[in-house]
Protein backbone atom coordinates (compact mmCIF):
# COMPACT_ATOMS: atom_id res chain seq x y z
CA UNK A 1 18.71 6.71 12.26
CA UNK A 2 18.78 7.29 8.48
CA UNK A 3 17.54 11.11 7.63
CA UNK A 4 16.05 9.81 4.38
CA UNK A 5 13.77 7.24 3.46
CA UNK A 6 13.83 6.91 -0.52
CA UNK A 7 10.36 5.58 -1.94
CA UNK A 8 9.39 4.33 -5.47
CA UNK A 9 6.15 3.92 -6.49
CA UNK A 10 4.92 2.07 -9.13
CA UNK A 11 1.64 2.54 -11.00
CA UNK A 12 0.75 0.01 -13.40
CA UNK A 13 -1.96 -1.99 -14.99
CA UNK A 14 -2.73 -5.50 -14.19
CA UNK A 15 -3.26 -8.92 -16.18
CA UNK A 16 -6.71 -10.37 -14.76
CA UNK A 17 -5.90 -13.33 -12.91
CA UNK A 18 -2.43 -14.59 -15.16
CA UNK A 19 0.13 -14.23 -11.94
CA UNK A 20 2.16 -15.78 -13.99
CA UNK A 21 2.24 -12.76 -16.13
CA UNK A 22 2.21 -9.94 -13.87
CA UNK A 23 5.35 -11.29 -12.43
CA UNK A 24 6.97 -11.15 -15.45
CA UNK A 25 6.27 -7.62 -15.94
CA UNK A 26 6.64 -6.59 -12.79
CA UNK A 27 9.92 -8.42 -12.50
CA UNK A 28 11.20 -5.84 -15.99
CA UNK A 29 9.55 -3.16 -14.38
CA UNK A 30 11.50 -3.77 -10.57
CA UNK A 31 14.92 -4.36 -12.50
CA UNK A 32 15.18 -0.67 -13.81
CA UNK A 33 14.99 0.83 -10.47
CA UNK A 34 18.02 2.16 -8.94
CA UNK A 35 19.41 -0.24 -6.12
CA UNK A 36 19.65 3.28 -4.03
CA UNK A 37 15.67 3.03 -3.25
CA UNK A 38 15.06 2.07 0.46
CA UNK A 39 10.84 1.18 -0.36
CA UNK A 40 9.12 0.22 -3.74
CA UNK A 41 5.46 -0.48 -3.58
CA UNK A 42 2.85 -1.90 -5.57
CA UNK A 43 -1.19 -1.89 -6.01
CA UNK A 44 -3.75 -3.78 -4.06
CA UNK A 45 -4.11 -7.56 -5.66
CA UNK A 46 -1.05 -6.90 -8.45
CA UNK A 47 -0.60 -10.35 -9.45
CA UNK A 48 -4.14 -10.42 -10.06
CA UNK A 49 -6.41 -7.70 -10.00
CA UNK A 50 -9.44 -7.38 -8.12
CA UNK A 51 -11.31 -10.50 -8.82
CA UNK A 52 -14.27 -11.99 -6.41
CA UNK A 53 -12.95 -15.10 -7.53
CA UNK A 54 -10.32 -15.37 -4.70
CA UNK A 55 -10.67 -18.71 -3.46
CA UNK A 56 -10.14 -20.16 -7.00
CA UNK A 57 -6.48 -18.12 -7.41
CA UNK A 58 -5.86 -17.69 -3.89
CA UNK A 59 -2.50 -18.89 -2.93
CA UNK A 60 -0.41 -20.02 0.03
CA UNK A 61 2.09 -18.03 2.33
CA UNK A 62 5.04 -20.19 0.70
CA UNK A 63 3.60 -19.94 -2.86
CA UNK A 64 5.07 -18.09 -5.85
CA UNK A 65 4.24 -14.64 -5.71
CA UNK A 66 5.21 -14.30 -2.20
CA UNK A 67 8.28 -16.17 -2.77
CA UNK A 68 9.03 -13.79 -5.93
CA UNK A 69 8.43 -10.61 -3.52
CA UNK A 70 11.05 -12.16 -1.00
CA UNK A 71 13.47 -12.68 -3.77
CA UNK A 72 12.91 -9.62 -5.87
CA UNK A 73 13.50 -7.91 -2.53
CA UNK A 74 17.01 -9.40 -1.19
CA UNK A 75 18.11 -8.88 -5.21
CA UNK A 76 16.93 -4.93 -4.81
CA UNK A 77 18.07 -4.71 -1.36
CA UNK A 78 14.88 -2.81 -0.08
CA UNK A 79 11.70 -3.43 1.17
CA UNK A 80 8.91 -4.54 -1.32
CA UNK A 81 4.92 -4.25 -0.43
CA UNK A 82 1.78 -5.02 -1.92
CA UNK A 83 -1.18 -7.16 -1.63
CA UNK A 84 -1.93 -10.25 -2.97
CA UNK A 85 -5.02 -13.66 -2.51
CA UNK A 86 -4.08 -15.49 0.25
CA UNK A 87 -5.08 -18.92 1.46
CA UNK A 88 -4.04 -18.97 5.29
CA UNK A 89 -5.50 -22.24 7.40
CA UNK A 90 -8.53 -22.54 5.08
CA UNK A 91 -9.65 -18.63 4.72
CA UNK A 92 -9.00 -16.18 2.05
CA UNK A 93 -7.41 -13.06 2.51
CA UNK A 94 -6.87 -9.61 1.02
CA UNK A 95 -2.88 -9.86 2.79
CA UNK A 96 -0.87 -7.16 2.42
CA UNK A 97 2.94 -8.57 2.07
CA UNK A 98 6.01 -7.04 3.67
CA UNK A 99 8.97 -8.53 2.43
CA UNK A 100 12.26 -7.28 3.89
CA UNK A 101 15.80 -8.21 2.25
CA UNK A 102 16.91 -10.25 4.92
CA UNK A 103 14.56 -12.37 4.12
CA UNK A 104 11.88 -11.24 7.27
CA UNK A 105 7.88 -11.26 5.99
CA UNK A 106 5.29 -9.13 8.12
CA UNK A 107 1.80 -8.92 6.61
CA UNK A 108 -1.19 -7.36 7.40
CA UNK A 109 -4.73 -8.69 6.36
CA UNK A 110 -7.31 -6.02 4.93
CA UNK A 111 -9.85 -4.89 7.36
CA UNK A 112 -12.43 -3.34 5.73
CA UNK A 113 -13.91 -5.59 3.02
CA UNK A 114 -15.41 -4.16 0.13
CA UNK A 115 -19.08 -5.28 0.61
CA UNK A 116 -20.15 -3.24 -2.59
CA UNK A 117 -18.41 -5.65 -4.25
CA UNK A 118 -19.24 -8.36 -2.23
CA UNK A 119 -15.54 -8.61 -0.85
CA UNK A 120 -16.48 -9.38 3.00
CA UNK A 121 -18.29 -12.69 0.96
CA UNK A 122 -15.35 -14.05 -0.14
CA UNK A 123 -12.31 -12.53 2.13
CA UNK A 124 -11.99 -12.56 5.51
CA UNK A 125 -11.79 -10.05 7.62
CA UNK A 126 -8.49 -8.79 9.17
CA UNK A 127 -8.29 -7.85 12.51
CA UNK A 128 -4.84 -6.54 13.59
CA UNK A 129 -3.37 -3.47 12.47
CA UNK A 130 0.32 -3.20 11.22
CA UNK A 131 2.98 -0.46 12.84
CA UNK A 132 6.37 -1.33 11.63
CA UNK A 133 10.27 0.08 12.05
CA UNK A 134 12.53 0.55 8.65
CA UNK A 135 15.43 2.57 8.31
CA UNK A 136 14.46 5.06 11.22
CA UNK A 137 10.90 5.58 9.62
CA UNK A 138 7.63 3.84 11.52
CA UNK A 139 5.03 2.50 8.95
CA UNK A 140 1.53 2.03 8.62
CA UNK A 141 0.52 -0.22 5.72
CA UNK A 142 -3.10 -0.32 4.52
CA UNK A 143 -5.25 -1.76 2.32
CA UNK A 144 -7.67 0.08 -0.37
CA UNK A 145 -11.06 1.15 1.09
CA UNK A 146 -9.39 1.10 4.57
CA UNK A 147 -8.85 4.89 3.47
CA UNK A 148 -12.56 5.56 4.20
CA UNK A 149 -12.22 4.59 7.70
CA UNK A 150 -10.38 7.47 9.91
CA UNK A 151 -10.83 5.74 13.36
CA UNK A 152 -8.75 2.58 11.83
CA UNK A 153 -6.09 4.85 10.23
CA UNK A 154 -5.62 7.02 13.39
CA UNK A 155 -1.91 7.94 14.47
CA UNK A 156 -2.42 6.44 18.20
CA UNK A 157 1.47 4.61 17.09
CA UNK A 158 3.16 7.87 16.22
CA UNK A 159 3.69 6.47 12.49
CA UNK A 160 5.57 8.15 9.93
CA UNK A 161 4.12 7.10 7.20
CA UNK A 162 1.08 5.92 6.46
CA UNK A 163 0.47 3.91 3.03
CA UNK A 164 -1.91 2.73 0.84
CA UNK A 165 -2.25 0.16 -2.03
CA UNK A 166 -5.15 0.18 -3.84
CA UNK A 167 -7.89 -0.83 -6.48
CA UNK A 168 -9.61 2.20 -6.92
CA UNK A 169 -11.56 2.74 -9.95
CA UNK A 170 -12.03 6.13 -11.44
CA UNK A 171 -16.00 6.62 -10.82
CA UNK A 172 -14.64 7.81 -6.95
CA UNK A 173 -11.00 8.55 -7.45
CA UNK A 174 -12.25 12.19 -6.10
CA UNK A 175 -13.06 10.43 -3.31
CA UNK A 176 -9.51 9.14 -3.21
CA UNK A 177 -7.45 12.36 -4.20
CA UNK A 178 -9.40 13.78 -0.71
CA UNK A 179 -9.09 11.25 1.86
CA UNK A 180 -5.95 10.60 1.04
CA UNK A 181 -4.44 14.24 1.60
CA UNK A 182 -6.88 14.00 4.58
CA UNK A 183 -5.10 11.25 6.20
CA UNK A 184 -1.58 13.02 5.61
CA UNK A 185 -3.02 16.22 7.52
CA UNK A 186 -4.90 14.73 10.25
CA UNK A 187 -2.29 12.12 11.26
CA UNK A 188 0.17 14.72 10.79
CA UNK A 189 2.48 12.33 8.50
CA UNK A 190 3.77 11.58 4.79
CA UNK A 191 0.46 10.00 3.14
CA UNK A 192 1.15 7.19 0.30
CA UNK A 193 -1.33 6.01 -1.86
CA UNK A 194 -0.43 3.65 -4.60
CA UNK A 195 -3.32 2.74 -7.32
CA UNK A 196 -3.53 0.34 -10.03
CA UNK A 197 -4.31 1.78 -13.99
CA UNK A 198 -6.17 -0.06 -16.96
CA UNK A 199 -9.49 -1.96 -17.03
CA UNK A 200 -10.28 -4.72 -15.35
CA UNK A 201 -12.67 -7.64 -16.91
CA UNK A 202 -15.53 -6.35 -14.82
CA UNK A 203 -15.24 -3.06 -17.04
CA UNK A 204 -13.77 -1.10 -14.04
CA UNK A 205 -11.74 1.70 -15.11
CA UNK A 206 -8.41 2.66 -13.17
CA UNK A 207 -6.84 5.80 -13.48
CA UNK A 208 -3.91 5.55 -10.67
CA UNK A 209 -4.08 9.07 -9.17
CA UNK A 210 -0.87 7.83 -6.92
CA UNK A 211 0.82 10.20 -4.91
CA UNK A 212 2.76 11.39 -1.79
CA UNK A 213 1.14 13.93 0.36
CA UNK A 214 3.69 15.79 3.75
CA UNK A 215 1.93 16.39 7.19
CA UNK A 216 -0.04 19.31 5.90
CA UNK A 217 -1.45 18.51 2.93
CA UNK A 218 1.24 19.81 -0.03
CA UNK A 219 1.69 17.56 -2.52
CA UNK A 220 4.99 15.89 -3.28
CA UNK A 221 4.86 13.40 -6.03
CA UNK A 222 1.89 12.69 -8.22
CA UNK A 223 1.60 10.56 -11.78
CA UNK A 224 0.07 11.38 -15.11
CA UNK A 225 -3.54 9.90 -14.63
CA UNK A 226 -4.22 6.77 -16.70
CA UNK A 227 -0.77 6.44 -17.33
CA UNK A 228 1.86 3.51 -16.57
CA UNK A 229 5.11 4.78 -14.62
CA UNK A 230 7.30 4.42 -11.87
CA UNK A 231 8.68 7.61 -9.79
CA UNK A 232 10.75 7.94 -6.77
CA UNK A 233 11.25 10.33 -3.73
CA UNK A 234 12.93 10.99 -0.87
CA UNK A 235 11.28 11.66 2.55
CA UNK A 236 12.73 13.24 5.56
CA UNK A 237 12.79 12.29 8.81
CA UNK A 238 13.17 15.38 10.21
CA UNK A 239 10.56 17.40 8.56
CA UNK A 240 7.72 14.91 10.73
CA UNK A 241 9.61 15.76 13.81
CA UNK A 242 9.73 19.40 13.05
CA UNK A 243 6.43 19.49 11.67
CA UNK A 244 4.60 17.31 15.08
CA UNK A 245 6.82 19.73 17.25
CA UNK A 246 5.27 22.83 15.67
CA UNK A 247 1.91 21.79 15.51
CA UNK A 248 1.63 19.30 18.78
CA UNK A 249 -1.96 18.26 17.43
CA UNK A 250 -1.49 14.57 17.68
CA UNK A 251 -1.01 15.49 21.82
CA UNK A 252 -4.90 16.35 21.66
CA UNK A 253 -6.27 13.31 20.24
CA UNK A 254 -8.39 11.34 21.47
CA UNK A 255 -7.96 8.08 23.33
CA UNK A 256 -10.41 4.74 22.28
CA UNK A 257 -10.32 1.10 21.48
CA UNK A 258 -10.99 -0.11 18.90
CA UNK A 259 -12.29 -4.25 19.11
């Protein structure tokens, strides 16, 4: 098991719907990162931003963005998530992509749909839940206003890490700077969130607010709000194990179903 898990993070603005585009940047942006990192993840939709206009963009599980992700990660030798529009069998999804360097793709397929924003109209809704093994770390990847919903980020796996990519505009980023650390402390785990910057062609303002919160709350890594920029850290393995041994909260939890 490694002791380390290093993590880069990388907030940036988004072309509206030129994938195209956001490929190239993101491709300049991935190539300065040190081939040392284990993780690098990007926003919610980063190929192209959070347009209701899915089923017009959407593309398929063998299409180019997801092929770029599998590349980008066998060239950086780490794993590389994010979201993007995906047509599966006929419905559109908000998928979250998991693409390992071997090649391997897990995904997991957003669960609560944004129905402010008339997401759950366009989208449909996941229904599975994604626990996943790398390096001696178990991850939980999730997906934007999943955040709001406790019950469906609950530790019942004994994750490490949970992690979220996001579109979250600045008129509730309080909202997001809170649940996030809340999610670190109740799950006793690292907490991840990783949020877009810029404006959006629906006016929406981004301000990123990214960060890394440990099992209690402290914060470990945050960004300059509003500003483009990739940062990296290393978490430890052994601080969870420490830190659930201590604290044995997680052994009082409840037990439910969710369906």
């Amino acid at each position: 098991m490694k002791k380390y898990l290093n993590l880069t993070l990388i907030q940036t603005d988004t072309v509206w719907k030129n994938i195209d585009k956001n490929l190239e940047i993101l491709t300049k942006k991935l190539s300065g990162i040190s081939n040392d990192t284990d993780l690098i993840v990007l926003p919610e939709l980063f190929s192209t931003g959070f347009t209701m206009k899915g089923e017009n963009i959407a593309e398929l599980m063998d299409g180019k963005s997801v092929l770029w992700m599998k590349q980008m990660s066998k060239k950086k030798d780490c794993l590389l998530i994010g979201s993007l529009i995906i047509n599966d069998d006929s419905n559109i999804f908000n998928r979250l992509i998991v693409a390992f360097p071997d090649g391997e793709i897990k995904y997991y397929d957003k669960r609560h749909l944004f129905s402010l924003a008339d997401e759950d109209k366009v989208f449909t809704q996941g229904k599975t839940r994604l626990v996943f093994d790398y390096k001696g770390f178990k991850i939980c990847p999730l997906i934007c206003y999943d955040l709001r919903f406790p019950v469906w980020a609950r530790n019942t796996e004994e994750f490490d890490i949970i992690l979220f990519v996001a579109n979250w505009p600045n008129a509730r980023i309080k909202t997001w700077d809170t649940l996030l650390k809340a999610r670190a402390m109740e799950n006793l785990c690292y907490s991840i969130g990783v949020n877009r910057v810029g404006v959006d062609n629906n006016d929406l303002v981004y301000t990123g607010h990214s960060a890394v919160y440990d099992a209690i709350g402290n914060t470990l890594l945050d960004f300059e709000e509003g500003k483009e920029d990739i940062k990296s850290i290393n978490l430890e393995k052994e601080y969870i194990i420490k830190t659930r041994n201590k604290f044995g909260f997680l052994e009082d939890k409840d037990e439910f179903e969710i369906k």
